[in-house]
PDB file of N, CA and C in Angstrom:
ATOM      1  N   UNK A   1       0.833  -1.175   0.000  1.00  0.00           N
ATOM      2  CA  UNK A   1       0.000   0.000   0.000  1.00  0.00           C
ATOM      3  C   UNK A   1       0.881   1.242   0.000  1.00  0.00           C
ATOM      4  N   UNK A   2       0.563   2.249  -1.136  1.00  0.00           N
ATOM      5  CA  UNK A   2       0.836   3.458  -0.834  1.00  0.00           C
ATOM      6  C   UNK A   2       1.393   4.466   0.192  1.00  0.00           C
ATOM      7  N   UNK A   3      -0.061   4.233   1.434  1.00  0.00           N
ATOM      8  CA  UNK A   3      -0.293   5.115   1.990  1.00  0.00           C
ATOM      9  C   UNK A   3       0.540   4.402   3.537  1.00  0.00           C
ATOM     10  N   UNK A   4       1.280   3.270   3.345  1.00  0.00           N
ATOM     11  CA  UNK A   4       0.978   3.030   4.484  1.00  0.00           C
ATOM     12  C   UNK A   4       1.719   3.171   5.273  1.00  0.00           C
ATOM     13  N   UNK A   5       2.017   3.631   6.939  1.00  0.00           N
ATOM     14  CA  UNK A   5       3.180   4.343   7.512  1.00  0.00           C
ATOM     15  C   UNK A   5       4.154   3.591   7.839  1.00  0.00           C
ATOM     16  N   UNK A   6       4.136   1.883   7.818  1.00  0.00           N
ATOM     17  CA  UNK A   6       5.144   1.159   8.113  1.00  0.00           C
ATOM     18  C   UNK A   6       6.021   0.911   6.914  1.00  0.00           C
ATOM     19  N   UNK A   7       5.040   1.090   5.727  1.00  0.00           N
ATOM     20  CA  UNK A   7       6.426   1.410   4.288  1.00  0.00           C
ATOM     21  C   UNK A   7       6.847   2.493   4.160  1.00  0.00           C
ATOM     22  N   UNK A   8       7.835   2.672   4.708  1.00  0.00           N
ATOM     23  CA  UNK A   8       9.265   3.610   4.682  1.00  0.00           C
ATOM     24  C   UNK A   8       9.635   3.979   3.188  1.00  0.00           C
ATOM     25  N   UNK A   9       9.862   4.642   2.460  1.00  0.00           N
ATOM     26  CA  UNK A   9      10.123   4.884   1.177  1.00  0.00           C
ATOM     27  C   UNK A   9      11.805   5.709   1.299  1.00  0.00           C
ATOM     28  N   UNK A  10      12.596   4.825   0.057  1.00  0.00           N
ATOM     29  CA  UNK A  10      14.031   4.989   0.643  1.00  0.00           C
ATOM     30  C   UNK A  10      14.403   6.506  -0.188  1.00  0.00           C
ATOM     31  N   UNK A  11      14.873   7.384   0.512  1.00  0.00           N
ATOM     32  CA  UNK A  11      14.916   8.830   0.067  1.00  0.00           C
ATOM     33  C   UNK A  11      15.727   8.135  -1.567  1.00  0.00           C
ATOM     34  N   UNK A  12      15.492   9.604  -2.770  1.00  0.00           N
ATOM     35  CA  UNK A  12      16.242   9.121  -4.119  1.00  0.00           C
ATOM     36  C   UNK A  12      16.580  10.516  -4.266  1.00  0.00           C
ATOM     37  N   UNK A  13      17.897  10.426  -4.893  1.00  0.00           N
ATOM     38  CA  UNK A  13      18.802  11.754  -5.166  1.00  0.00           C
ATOM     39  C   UNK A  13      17.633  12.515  -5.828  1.00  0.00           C
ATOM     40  N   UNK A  14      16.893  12.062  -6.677  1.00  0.00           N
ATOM     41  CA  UNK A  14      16.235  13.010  -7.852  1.00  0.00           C
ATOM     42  C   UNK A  14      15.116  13.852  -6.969  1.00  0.00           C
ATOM     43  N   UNK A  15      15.033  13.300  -5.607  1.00  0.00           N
ATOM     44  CA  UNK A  15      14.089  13.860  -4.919  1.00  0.00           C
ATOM     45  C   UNK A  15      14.586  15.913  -4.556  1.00  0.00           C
ATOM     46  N   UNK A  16      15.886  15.677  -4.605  1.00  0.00           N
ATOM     47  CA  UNK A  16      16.416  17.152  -4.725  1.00  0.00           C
ATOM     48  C   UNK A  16      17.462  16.449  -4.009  1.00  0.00           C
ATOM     49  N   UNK A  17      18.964  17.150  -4.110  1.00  0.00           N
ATOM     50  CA  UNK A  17      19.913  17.046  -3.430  1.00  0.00           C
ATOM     51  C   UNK A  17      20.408  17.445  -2.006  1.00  0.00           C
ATOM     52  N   UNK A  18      19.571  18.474  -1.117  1.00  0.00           N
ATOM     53  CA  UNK A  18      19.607  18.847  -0.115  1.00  0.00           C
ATOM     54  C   UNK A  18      18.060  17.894   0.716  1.00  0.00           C
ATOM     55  N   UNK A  19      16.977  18.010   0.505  1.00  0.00           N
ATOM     56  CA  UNK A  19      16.228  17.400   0.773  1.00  0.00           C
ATOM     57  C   UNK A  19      17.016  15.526   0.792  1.00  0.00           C
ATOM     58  N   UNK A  20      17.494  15.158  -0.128  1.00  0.00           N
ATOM     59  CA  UNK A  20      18.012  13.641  -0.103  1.00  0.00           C
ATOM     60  C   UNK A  20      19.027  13.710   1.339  1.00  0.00           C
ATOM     61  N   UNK A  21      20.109  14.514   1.354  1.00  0.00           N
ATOM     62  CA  UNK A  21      21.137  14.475   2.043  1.00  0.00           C
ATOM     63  C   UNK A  21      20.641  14.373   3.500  1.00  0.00           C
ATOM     64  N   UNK A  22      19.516  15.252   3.534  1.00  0.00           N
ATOM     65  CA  UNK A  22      18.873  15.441   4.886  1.00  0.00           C
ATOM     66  C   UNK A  22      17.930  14.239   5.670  1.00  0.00           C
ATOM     67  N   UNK A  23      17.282  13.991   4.571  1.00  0.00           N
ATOM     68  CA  UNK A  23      16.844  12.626   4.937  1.00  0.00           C
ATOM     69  C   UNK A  23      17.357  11.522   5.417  1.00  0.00           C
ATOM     70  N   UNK A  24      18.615  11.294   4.483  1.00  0.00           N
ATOM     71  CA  UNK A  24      19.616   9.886   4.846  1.00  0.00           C
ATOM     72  C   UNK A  24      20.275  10.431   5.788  1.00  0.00           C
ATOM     73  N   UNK A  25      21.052  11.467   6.536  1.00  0.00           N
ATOM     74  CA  UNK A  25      21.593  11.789   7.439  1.00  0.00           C
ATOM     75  C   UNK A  25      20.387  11.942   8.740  1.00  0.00           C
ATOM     76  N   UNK A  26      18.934  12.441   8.604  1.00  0.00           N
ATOM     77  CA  UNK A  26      18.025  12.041   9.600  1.00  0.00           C
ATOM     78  C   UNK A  26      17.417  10.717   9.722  1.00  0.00           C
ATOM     79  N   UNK A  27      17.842   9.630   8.369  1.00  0.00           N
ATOM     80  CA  UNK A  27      17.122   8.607   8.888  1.00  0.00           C
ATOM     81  C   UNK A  27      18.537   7.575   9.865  1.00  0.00           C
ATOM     82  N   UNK A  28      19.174   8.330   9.706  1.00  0.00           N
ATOM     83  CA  UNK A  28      21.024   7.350  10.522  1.00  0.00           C
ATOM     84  C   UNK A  28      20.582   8.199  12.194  1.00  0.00           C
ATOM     85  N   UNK A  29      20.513   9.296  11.987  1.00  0.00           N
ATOM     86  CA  UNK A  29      20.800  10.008  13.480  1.00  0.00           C
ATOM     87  C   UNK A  29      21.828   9.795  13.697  1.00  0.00           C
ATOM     88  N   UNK A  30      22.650   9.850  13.059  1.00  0.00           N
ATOM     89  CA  UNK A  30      24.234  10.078  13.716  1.00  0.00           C
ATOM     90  C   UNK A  30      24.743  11.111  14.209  1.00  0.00           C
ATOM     91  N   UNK A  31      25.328  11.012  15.048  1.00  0.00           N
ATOM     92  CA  UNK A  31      26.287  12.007  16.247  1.00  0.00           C
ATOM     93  C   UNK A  31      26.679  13.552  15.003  1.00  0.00           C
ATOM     94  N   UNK A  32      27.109  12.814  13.872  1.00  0.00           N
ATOM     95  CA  UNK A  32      27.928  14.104  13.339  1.00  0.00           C
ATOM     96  C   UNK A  32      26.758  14.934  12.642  1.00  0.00           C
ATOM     97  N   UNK A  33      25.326  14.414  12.665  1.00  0.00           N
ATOM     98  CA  UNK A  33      24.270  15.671  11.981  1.00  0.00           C
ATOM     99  C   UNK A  33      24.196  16.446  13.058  1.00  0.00           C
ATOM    100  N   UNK A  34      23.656  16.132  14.327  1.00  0.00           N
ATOM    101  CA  UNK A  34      24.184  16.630  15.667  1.00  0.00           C
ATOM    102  C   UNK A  34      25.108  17.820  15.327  1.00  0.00           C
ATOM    103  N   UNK A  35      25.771  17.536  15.079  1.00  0.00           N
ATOM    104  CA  UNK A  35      27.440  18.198  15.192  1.00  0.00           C
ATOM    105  C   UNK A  35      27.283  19.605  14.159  1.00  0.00           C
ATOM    106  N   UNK A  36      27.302  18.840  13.071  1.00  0.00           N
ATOM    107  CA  UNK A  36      26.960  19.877  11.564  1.00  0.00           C
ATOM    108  C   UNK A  36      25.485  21.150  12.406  1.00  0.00           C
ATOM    109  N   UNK A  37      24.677  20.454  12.885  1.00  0.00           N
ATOM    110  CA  UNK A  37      23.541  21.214  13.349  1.00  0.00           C
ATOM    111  C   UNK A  37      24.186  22.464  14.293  1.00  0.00           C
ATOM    112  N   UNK A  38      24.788  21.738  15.137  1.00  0.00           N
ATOM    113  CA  UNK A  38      25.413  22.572  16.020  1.00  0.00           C
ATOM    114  C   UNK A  38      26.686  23.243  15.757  1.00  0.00           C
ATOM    115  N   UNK A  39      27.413  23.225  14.213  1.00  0.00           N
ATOM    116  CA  UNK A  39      27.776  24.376  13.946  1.00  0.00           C
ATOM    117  C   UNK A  39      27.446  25.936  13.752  1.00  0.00           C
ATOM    118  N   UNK A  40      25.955  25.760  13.236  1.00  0.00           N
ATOM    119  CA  UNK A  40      25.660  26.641  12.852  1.00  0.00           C
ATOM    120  C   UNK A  40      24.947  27.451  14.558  1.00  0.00           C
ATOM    121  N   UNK A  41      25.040  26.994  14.518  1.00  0.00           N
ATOM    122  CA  UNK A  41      24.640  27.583  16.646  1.00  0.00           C
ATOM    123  C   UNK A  41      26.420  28.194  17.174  1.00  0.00           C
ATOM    124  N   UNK A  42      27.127  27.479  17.233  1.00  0.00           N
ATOM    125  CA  UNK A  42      28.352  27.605  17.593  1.00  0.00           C
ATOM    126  C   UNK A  42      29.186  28.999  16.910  1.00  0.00           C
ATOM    127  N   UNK A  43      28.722  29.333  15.367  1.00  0.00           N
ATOM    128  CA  UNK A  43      29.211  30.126  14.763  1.00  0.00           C
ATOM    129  C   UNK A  43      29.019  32.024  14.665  1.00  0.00           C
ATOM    130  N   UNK A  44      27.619  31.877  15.475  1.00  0.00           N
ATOM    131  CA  UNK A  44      26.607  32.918  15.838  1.00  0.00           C
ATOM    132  C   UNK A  44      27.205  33.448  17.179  1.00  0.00           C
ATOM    133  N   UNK A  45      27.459  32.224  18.330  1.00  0.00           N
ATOM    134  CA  UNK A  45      27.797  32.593  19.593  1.00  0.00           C
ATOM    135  C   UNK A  45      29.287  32.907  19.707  1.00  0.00           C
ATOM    136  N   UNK A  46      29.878  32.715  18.658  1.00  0.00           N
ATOM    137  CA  UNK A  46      31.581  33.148  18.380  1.00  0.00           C
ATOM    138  C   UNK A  46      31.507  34.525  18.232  1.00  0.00           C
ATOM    139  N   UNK A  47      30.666  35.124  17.661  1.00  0.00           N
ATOM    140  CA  UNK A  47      31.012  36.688  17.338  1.00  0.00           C
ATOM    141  C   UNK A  47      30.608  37.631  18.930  1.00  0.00           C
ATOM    142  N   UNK A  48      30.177  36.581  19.868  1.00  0.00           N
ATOM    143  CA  UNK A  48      30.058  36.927  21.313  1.00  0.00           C
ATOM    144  C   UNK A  48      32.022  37.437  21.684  1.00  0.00           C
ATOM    145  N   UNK A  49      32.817  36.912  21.190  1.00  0.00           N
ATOM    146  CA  UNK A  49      33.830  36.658  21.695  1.00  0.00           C
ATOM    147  C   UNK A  49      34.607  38.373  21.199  1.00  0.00           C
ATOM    148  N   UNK A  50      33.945  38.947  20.183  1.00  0.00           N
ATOM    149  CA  UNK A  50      34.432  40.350  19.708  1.00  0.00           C
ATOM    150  C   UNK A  50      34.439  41.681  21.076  1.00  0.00           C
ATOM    151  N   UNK A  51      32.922  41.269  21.738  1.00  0.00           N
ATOM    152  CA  UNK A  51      33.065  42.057  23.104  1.00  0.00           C
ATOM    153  C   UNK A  51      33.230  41.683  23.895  1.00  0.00           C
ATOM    154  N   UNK A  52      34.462  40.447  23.928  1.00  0.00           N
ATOM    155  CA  UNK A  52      35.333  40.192  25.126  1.00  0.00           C
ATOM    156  C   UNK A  52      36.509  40.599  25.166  1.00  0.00           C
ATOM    157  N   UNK A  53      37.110  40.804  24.550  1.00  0.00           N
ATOM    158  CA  UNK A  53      38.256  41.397  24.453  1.00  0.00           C
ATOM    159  C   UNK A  53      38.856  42.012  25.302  1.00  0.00           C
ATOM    160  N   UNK A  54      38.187  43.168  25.917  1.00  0.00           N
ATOM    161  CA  UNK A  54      38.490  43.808  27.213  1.00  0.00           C
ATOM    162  C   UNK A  54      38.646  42.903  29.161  1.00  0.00           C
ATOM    163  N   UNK A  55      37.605  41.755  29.019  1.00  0.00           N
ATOM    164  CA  UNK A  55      37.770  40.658  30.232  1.00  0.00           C
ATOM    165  C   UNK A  55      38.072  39.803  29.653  1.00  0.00           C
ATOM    166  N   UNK A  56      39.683  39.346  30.105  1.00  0.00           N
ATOM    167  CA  UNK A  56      40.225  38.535  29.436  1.00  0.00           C
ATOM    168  C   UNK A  56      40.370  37.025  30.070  1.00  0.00           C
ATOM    169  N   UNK A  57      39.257  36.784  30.924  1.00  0.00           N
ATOM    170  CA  UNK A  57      38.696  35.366  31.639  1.00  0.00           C
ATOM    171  C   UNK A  57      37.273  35.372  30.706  1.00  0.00           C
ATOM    172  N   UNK A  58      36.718  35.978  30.149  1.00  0.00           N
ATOM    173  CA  UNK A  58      35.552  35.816  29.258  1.00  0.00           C
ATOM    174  C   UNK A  58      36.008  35.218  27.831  1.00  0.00           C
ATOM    175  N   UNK A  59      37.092  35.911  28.039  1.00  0.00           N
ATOM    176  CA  UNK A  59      37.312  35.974  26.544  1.00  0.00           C
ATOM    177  C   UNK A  59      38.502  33.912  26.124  1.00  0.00           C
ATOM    178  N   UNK A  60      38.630  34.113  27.107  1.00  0.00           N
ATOM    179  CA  UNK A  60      39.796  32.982  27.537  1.00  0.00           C
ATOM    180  C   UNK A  60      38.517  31.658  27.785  1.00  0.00           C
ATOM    181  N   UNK A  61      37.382  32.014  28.308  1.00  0.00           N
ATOM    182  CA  UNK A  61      36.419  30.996  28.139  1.00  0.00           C
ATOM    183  C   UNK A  61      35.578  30.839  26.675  1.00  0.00           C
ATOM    184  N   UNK A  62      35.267  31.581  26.263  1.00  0.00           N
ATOM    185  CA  UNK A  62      34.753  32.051  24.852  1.00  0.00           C
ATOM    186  C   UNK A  62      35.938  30.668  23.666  1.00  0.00           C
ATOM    187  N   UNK A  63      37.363  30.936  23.827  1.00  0.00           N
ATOM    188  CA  UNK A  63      38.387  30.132  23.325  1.00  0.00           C
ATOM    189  C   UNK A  63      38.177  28.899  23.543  1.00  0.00           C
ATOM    190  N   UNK A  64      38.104  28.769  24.861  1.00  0.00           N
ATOM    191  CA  UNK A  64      38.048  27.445  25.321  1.00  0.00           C
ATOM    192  C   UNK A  64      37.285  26.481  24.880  1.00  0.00           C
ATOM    193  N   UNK A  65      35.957  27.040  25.198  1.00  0.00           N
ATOM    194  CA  UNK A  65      34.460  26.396  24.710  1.00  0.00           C
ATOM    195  C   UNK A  65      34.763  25.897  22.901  1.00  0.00           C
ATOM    196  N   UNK A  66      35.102  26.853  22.204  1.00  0.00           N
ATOM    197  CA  UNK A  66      35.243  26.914  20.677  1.00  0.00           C
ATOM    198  C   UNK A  66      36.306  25.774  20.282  1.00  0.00           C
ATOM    199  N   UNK A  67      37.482  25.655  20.947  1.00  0.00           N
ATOM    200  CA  UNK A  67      38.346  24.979  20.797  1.00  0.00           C
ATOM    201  C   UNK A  67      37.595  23.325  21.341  1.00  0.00           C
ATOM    202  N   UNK A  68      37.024  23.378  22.181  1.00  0.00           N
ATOM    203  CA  UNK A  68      36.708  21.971  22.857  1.00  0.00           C
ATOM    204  C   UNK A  68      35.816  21.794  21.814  1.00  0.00           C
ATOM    205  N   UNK A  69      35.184  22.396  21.206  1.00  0.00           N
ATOM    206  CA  UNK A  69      33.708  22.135  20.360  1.00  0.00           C
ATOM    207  C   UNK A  69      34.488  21.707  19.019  1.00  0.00           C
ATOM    208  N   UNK A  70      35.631  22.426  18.739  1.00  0.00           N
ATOM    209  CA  UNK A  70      36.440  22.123  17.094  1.00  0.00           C
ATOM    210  C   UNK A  70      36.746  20.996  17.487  1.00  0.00           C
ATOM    211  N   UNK A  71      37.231  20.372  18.820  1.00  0.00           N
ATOM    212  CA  UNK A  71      38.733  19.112  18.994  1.00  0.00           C
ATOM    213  C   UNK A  71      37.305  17.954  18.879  1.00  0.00           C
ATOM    214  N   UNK A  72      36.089  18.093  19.336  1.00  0.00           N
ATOM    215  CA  UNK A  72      34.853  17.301  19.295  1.00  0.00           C
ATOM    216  C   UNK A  72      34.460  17.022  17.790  1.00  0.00           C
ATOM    217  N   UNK A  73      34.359  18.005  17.096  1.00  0.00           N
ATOM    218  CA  UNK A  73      33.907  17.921  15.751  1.00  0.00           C
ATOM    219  C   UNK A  73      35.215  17.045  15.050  1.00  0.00           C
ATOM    220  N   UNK A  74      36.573  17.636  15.205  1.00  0.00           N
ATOM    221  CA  UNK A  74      37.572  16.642  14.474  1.00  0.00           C
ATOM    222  C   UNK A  74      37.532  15.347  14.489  1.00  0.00           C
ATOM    223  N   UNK A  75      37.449  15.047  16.324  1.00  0.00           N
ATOM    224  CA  UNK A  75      37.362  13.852  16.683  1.00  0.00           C
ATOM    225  C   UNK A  75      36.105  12.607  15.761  1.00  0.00           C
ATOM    226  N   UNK A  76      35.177  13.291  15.873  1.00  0.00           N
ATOM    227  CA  UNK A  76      33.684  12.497  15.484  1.00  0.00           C
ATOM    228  C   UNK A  76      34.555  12.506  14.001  1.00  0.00           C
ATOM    229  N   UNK A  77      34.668  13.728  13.236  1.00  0.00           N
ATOM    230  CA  UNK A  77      35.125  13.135  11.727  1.00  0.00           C
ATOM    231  C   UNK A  77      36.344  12.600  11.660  1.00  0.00           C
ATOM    232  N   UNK A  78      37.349  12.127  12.897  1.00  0.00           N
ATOM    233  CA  UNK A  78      37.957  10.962  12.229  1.00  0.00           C
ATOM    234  C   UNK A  78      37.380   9.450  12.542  1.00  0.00           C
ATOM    235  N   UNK A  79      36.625   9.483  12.980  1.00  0.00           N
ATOM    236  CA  UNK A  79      36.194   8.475  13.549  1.00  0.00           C
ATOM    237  C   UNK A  79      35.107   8.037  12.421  1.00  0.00           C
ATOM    238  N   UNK A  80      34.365   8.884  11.699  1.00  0.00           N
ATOM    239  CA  UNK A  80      33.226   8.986  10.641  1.00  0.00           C
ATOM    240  C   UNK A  80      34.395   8.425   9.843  1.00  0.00           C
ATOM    241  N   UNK A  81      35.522   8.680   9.073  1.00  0.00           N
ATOM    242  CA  UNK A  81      36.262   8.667   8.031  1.00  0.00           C
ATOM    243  C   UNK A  81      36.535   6.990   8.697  1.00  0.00           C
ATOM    244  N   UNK A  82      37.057   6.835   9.605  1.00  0.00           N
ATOM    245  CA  UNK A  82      37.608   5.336  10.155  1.00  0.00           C
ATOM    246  C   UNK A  82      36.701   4.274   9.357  1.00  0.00           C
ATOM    247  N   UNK A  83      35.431   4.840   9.943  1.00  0.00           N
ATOM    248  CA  UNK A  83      33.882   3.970   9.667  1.00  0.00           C
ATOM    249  C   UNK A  83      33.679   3.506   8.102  1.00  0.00           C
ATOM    250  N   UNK A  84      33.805   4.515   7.392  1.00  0.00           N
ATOM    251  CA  UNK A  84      33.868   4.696   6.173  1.00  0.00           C
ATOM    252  C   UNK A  84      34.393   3.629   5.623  1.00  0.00           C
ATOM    253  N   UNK A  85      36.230   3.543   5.877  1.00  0.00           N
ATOM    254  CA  UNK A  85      37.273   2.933   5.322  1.00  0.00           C
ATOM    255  C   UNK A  85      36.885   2.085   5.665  1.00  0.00           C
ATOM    256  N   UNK A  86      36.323   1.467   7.043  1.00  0.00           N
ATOM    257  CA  UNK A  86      36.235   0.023   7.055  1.00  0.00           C
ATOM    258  C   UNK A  86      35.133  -0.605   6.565  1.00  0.00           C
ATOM    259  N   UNK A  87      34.036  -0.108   6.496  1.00  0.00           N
ATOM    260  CA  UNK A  87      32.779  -0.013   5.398  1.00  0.00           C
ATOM    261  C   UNK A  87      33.285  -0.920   3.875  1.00  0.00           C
ATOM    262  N   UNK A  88      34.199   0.576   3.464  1.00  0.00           N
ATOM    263  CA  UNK A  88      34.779   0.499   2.185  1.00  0.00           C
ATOM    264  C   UNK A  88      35.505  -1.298   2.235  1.00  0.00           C
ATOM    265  N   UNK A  89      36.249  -1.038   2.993  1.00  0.00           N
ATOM    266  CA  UNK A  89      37.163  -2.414   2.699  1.00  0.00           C
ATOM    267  C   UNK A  89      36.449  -3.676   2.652  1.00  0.00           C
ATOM    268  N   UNK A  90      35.441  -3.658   3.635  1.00  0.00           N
ATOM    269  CA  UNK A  90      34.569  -4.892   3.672  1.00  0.00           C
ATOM    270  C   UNK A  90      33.902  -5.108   3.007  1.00  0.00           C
ATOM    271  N   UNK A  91      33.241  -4.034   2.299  1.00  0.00           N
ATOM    272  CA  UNK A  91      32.729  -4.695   0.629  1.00  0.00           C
ATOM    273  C   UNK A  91      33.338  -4.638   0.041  1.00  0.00           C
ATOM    274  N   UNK A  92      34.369  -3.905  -0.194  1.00  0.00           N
ATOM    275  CA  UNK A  92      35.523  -4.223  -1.302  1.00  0.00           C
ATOM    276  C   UNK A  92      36.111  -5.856  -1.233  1.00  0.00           C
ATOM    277  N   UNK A  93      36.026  -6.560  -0.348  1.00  0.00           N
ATOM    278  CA  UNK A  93      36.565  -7.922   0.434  1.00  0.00           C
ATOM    279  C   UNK A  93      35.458  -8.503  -0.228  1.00  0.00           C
ATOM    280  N   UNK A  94      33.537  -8.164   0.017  1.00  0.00           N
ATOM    281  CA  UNK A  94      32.602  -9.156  -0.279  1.00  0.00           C
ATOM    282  C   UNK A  94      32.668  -8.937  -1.825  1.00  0.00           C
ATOM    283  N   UNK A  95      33.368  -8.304  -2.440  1.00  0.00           N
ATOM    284  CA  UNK A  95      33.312  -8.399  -3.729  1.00  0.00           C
ATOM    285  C   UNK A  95      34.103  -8.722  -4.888  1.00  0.00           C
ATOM    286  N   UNK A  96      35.464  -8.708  -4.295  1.00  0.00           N
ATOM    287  CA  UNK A  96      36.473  -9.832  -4.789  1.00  0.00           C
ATOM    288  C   UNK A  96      35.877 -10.782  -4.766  1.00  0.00           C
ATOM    289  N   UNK A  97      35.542 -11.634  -3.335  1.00  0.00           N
ATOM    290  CA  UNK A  97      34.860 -12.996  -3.096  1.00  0.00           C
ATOM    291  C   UNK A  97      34.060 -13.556  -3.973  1.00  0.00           C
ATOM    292  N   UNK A  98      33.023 -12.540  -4.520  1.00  0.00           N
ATOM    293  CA  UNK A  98      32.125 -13.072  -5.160  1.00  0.00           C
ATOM    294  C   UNK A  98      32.321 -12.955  -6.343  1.00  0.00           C
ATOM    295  N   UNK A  99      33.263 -12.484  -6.934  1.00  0.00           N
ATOM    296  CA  UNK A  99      33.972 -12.502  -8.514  1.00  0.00           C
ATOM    297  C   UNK A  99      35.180 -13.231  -8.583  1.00  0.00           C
ATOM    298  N   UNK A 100      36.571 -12.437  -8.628  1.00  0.00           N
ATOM    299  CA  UNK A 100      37.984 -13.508  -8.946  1.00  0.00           C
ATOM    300  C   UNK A 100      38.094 -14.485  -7.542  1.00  0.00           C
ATOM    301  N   UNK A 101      37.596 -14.112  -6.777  1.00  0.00           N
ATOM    302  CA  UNK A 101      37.932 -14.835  -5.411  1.00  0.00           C
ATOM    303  C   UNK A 101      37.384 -16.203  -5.417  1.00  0.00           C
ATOM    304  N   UNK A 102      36.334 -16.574  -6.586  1.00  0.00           N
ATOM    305  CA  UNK A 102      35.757 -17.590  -6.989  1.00  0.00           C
ATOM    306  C   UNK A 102      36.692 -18.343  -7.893  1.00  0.00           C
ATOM    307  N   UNK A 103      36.991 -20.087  -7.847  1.00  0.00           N
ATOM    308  CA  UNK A 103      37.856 -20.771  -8.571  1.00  0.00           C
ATOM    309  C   UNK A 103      37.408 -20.391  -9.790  1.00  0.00           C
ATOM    310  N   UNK A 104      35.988 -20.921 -10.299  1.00  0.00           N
ATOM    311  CA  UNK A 104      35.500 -21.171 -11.162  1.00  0.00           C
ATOM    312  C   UNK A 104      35.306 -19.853 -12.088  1.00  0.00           C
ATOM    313  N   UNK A 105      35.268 -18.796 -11.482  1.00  0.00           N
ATOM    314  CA  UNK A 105      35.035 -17.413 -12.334  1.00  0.00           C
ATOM    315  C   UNK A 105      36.254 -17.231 -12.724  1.00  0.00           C
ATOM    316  N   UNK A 106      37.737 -17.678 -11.938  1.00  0.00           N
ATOM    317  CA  UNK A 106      38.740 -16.754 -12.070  1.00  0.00           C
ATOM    318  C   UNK A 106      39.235 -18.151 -13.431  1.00  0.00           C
ATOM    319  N   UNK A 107      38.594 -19.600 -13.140  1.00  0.00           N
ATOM    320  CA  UNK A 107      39.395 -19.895 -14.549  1.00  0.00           C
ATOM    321  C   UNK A 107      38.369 -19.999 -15.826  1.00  0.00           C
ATOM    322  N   UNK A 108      37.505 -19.576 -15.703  1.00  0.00           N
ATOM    323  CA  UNK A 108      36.709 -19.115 -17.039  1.00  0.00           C
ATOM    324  C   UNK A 108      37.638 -18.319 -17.806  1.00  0.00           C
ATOM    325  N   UNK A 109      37.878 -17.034 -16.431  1.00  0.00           N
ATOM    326  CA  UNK A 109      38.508 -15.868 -17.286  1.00  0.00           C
ATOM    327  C   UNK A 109      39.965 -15.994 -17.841  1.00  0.00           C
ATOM    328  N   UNK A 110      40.553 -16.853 -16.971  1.00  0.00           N
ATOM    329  CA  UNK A 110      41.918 -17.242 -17.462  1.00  0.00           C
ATOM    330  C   UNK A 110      41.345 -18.352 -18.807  1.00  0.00           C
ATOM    331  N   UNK A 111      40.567 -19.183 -19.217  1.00  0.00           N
ATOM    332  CA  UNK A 111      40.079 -19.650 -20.212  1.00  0.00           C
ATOM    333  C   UNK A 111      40.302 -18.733 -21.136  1.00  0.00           C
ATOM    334  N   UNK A 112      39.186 -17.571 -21.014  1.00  0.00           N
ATOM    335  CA  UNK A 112      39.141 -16.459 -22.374  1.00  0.00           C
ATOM    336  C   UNK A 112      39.756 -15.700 -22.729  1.00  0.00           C
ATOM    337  N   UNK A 113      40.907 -15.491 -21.565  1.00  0.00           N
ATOM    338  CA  UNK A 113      41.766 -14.694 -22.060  1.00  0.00           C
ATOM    339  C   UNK A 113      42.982 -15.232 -22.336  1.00  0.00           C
ATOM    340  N   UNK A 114      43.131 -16.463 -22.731  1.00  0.00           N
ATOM    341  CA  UNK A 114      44.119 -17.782 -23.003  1.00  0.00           C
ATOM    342  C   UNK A 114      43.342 -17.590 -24.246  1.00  0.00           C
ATOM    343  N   UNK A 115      42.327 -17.756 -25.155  1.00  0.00           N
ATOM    344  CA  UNK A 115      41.487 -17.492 -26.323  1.00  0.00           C
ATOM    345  C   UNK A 115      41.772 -16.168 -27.220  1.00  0.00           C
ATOM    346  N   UNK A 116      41.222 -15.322 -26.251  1.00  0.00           N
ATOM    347  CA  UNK A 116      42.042 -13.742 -26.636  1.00  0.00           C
ATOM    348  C   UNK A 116      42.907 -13.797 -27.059  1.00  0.00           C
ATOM    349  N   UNK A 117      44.155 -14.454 -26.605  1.00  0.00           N
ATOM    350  CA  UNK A 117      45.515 -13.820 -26.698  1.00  0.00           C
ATOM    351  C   UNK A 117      46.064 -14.801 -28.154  1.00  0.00           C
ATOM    352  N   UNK A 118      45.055 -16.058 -28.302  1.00  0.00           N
ATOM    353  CA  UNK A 118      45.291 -16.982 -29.329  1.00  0.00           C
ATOM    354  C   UNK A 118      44.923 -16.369 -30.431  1.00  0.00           C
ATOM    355  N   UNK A 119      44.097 -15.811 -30.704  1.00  0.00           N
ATOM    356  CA  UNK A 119      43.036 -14.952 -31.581  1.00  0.00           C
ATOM    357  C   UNK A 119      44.115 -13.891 -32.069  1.00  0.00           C
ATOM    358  N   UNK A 120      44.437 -13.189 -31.537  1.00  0.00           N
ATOM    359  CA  UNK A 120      45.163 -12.148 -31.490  1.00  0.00           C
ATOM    360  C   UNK A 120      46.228 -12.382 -32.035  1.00  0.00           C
TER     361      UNK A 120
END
């Protein structure tokens, strides 16, 4: 059915490119949309730090906060990038397997290209 709320419909690029991005990053809930969200909060309350200048324990907290919030954001994206690579590798692994990693595929191809090279 169409209408129905337990079929989930899987977001598609053509749906628009910001609308898609938003979706697949709200249907994960991951820590780093969090993060991205709370840049734009973080970037507003930085220009707080222009009329500190003069108390320089305001201004020394203002740093602090910003710096702990950047070393947080780095952290999560190396850890996102980690995820990634190992993502990457493990299907890169299920997919050798299921092509040359196979006897029988890898001597077909050594077959035809033993043919090829006769031909040739």
């Amino acid at each position: 059915m169409k209408n129905d709320p337990e079929e989930r419909r899987e977001p598609r690029p053509s749906d628009g490119l910001a609308r898609y991005v938003l979706k697949r990053l709200y249907a994960r809930r991951t820590v780093s949309l969090y993060l991205l969200l709370a840049l734009f909060v973080a970037l507003p309350l930085g220009t707080q730090m222009i009329g500190a200048k003069e108390d320089p324990r305001r201004f020394a907290l203002f740093i602090t906060l910003h710096l702990v919030f950047l070393f947080v954001v780095l952290v999560r994206a190396v850890y996102d990038i980690a995820e990634i690579a190992r993502d990457h590798m493990k299907e890169r692994e299920r997919v050798y397997r299921s092509t040359l990693g196979e006897r029988e595929f890898a001597r077909e191809l050594g077959e035809r290209v033993s043919r090829h090279r006769d031909d040739v």
